[in-house]
N, C-alpha and C. Protein backbone atom coordinates (compact mmCIF):
# COMPACT_ATOMS: atom_id res chain seq x y z
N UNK A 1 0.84 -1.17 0.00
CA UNK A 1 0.00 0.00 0.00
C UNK A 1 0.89 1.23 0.00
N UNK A 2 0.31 2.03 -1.06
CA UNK A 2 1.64 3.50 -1.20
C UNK A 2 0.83 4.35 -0.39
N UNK A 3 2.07 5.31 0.33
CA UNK A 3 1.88 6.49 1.92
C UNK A 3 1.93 7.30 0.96
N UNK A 4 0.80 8.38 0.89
CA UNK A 4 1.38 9.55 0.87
C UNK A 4 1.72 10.57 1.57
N UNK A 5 3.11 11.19 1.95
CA UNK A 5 3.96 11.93 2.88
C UNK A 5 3.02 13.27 2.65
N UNK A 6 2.31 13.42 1.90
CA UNK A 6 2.03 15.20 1.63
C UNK A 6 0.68 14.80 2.35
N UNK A 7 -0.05 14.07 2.77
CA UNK A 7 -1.06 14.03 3.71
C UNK A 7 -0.73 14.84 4.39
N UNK A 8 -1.46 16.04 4.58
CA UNK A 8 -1.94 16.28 6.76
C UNK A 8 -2.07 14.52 7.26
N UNK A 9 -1.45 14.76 8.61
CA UNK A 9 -1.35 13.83 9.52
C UNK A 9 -2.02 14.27 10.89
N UNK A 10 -3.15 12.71 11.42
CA UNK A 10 -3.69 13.47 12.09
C UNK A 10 -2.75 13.15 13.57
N UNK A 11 -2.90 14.05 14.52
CA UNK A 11 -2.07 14.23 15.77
C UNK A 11 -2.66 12.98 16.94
N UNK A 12 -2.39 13.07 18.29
CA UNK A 12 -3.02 12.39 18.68
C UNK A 12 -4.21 13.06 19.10
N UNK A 13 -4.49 13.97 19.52
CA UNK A 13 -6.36 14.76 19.46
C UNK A 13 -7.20 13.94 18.36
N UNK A 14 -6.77 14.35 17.23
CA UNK A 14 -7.61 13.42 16.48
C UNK A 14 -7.60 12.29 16.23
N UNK A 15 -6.70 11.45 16.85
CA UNK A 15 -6.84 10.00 17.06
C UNK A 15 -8.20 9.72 18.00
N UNK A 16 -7.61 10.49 19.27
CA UNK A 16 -8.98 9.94 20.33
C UNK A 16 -10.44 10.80 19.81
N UNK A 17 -10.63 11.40 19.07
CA UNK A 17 -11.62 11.83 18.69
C UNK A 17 -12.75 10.80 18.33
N UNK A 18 -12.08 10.32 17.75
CA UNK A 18 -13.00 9.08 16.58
C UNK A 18 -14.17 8.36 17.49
N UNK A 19 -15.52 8.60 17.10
CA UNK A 19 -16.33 8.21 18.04
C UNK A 19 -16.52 6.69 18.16
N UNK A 20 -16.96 5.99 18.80
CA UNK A 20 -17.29 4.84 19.42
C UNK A 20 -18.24 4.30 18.45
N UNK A 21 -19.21 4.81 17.40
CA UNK A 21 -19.59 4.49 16.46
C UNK A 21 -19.13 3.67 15.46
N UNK A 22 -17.96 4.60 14.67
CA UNK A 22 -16.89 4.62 14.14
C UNK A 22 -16.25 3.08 14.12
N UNK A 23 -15.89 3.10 15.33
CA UNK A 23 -14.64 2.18 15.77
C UNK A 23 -15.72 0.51 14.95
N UNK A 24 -17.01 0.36 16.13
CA UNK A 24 -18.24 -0.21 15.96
C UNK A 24 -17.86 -1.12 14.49
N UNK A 25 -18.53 -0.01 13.52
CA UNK A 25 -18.43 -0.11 11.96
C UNK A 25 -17.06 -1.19 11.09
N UNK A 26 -16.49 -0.34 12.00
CA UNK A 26 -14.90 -0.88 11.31
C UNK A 26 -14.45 -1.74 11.86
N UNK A 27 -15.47 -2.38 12.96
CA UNK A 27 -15.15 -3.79 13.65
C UNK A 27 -16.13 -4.73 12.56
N UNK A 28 -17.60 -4.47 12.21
CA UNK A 28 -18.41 -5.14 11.69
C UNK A 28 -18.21 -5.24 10.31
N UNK A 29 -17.15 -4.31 9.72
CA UNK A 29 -17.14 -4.73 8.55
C UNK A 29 -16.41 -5.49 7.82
N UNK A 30 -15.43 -6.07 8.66
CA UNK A 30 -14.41 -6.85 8.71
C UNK A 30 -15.14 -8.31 8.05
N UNK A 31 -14.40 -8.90 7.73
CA UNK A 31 -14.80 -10.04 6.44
C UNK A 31 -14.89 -11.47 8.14
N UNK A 32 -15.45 -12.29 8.23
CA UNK A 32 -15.67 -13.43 8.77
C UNK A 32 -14.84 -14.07 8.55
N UNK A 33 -13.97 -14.77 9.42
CA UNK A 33 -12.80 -15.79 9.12
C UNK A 33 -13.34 -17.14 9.01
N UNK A 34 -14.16 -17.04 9.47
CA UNK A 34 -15.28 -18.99 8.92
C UNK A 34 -15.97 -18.80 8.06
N UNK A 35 -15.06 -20.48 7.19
CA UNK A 35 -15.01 -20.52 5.89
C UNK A 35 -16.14 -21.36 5.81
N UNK A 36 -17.88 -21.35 5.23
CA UNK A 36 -18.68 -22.55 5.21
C UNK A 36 -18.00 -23.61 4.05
N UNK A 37 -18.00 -24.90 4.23
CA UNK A 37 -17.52 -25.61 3.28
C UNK A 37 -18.68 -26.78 3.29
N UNK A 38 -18.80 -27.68 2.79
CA UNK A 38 -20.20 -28.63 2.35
C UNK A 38 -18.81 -29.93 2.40
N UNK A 39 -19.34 -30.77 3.40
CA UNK A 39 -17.89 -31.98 4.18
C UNK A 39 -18.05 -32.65 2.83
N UNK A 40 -19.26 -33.16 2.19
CA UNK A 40 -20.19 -34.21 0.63
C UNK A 40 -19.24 -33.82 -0.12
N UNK A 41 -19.16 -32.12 -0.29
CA UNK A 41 -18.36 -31.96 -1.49
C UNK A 41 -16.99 -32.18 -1.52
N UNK A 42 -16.36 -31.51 -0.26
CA UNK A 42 -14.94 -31.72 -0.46
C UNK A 42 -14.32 -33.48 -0.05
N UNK A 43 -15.29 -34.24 0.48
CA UNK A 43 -14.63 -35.64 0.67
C UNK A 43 -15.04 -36.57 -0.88
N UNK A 44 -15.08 -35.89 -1.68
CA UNK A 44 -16.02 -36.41 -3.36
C UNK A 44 -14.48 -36.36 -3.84
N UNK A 45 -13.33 -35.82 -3.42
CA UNK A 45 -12.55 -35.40 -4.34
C UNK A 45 -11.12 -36.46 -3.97
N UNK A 46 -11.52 -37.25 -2.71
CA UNK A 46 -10.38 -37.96 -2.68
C UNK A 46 -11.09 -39.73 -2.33
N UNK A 47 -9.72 -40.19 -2.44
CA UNK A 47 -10.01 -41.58 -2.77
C UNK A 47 -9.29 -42.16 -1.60
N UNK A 48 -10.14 -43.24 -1.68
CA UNK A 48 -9.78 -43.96 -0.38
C UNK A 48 -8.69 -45.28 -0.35
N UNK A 49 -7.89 -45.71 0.92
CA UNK A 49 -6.95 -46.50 0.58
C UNK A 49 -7.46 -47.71 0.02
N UNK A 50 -6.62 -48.68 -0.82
CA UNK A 50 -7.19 -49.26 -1.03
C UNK A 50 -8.58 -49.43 -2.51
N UNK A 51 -9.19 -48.57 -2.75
CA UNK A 51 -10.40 -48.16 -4.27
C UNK A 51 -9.58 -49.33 -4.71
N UNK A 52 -10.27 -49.67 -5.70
CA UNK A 52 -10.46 -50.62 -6.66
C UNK A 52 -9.88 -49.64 -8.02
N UNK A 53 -8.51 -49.48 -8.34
CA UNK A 53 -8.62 -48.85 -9.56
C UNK A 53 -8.46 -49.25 -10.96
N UNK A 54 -8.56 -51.27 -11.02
CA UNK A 54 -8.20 -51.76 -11.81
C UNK A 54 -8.57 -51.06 -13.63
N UNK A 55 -9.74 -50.33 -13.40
CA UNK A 55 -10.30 -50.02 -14.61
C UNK A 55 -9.61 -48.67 -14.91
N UNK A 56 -8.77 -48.33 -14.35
CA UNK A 56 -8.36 -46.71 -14.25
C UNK A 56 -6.84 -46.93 -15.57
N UNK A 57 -6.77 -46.52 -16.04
CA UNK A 57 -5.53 -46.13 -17.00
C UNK A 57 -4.68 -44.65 -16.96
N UNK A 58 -3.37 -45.11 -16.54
CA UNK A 58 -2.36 -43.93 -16.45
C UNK A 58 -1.79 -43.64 -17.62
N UNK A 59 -1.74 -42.02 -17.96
CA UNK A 59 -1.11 -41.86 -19.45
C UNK A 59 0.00 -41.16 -19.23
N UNK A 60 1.37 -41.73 -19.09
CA UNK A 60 2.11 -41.35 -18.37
C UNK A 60 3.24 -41.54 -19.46
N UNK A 61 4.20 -40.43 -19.78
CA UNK A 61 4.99 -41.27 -20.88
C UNK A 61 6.32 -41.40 -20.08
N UNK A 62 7.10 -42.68 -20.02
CA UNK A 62 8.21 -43.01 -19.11
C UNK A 62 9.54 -42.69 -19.91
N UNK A 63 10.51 -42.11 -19.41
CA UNK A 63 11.41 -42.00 -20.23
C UNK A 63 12.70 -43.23 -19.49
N UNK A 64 13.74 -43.43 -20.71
CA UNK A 64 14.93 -44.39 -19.96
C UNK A 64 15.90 -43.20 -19.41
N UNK A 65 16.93 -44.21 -18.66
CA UNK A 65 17.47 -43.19 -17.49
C UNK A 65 18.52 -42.68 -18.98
N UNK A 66 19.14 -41.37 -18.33
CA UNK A 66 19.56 -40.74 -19.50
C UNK A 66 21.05 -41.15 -19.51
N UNK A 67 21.98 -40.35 -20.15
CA UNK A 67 23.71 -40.99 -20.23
C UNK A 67 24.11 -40.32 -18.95
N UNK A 68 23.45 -39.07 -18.30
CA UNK A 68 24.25 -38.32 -17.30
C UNK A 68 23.39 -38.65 -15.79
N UNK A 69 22.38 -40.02 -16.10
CA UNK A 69 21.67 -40.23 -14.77
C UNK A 69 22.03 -41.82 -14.45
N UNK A 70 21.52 -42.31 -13.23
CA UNK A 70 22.18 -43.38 -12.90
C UNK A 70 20.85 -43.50 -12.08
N UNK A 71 20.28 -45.22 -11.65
CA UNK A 71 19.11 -45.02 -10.67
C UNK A 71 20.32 -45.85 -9.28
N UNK A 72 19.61 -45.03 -8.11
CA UNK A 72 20.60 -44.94 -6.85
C UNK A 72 19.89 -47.00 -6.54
N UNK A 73 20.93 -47.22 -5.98
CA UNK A 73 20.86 -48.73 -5.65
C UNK A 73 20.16 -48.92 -4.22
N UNK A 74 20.28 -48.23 -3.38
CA UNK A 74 19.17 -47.79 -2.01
C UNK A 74 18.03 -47.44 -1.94
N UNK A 75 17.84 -46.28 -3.04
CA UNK A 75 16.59 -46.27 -2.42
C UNK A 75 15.55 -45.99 -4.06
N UNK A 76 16.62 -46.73 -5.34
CA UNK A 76 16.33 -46.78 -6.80
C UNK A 76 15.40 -45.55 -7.28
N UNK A 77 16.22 -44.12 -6.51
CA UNK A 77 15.21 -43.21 -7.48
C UNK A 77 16.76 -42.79 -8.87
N UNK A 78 16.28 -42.30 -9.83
CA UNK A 78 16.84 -42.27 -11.08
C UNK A 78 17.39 -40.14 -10.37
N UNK A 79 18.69 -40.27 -10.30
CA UNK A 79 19.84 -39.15 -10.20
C UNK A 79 19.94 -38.86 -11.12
N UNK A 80 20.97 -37.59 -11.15
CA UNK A 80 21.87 -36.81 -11.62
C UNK A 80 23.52 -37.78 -11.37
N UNK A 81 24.38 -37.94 -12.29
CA UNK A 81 25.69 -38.44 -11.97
C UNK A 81 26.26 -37.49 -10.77
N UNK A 82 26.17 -36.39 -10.94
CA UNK A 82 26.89 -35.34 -9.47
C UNK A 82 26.15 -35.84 -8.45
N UNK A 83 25.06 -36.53 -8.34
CA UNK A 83 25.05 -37.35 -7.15
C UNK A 83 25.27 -38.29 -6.41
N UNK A 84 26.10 -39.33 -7.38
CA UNK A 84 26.66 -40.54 -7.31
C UNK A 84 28.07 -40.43 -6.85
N UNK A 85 27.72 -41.54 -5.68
CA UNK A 85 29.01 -41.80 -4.16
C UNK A 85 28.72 -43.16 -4.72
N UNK A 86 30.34 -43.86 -5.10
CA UNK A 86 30.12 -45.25 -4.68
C UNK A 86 29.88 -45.96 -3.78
N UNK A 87 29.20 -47.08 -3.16
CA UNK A 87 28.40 -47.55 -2.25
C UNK A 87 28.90 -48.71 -2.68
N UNK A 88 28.98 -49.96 -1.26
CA UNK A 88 28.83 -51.02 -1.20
C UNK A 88 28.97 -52.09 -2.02
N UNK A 89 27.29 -51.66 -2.92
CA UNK A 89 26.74 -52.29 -3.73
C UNK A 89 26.65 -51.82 -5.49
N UNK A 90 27.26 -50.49 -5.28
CA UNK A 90 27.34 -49.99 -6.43
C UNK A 90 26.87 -48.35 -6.56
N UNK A 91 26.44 -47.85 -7.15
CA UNK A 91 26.18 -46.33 -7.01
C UNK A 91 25.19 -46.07 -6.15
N UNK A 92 24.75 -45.36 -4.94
CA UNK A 92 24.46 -45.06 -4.25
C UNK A 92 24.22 -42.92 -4.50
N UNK A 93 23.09 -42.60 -4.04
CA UNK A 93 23.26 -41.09 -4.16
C UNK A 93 23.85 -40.41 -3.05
N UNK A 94 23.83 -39.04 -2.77
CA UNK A 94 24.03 -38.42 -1.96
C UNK A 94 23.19 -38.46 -0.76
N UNK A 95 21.64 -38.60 -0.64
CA UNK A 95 20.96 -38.64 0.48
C UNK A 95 21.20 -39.83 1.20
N UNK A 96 21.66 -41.08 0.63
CA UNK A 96 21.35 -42.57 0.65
C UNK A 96 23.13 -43.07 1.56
N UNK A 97 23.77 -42.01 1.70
CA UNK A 97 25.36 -42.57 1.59
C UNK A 97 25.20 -42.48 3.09
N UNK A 98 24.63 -42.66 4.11
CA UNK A 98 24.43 -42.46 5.77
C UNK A 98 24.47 -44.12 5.68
């Protein structure tokens, strides 16, 4: 919010001036912080553990890991090579090397 400095400013006299009316108003006009929501509608939107989604089809296009990625042997998510610490068992990432 932009001040403007070339306002008159009021002092404190006219602070306490402001009648009890006033104040009232600018309490009631204030927006309600309770939000009504309908429980039907918003529990419509998620799924439960377990659904049956055999009929459901993902269109997902998978790519292969690339020349500069490697998938980590711990915990097999597909890296960046700058994240690869040899491990044990073979490449391992940076979060996984504890």
């Amino acid at each position: 919010m932009a001040t403007d400095y070339d306002a008159p400013r009021k002092n404190d006299d006219d602070v306490n001036e402001d009648s009890i009316e006033e104040l009232k108003n600018r309490s009631s006009n204030r927006q309600s912080a309770v939000v009504d929501e309908d429980e039907t509608e918003a529990a419509e939107g998620f799924e439960l553990p377990g659904a049956d989604l055999s009929d459901e089809e993902l269109q997902v296009r998978v790519l292969p890991a690339q020349s500069d990625e490697f998938t980590c042997t711990s915990c097999f998510l597909v890296r960046h090579r700058s994240q690869a610490i040899e491990g044990p068992n073979g490449l391992v990432c940076k979060d996984c090397e504890d």
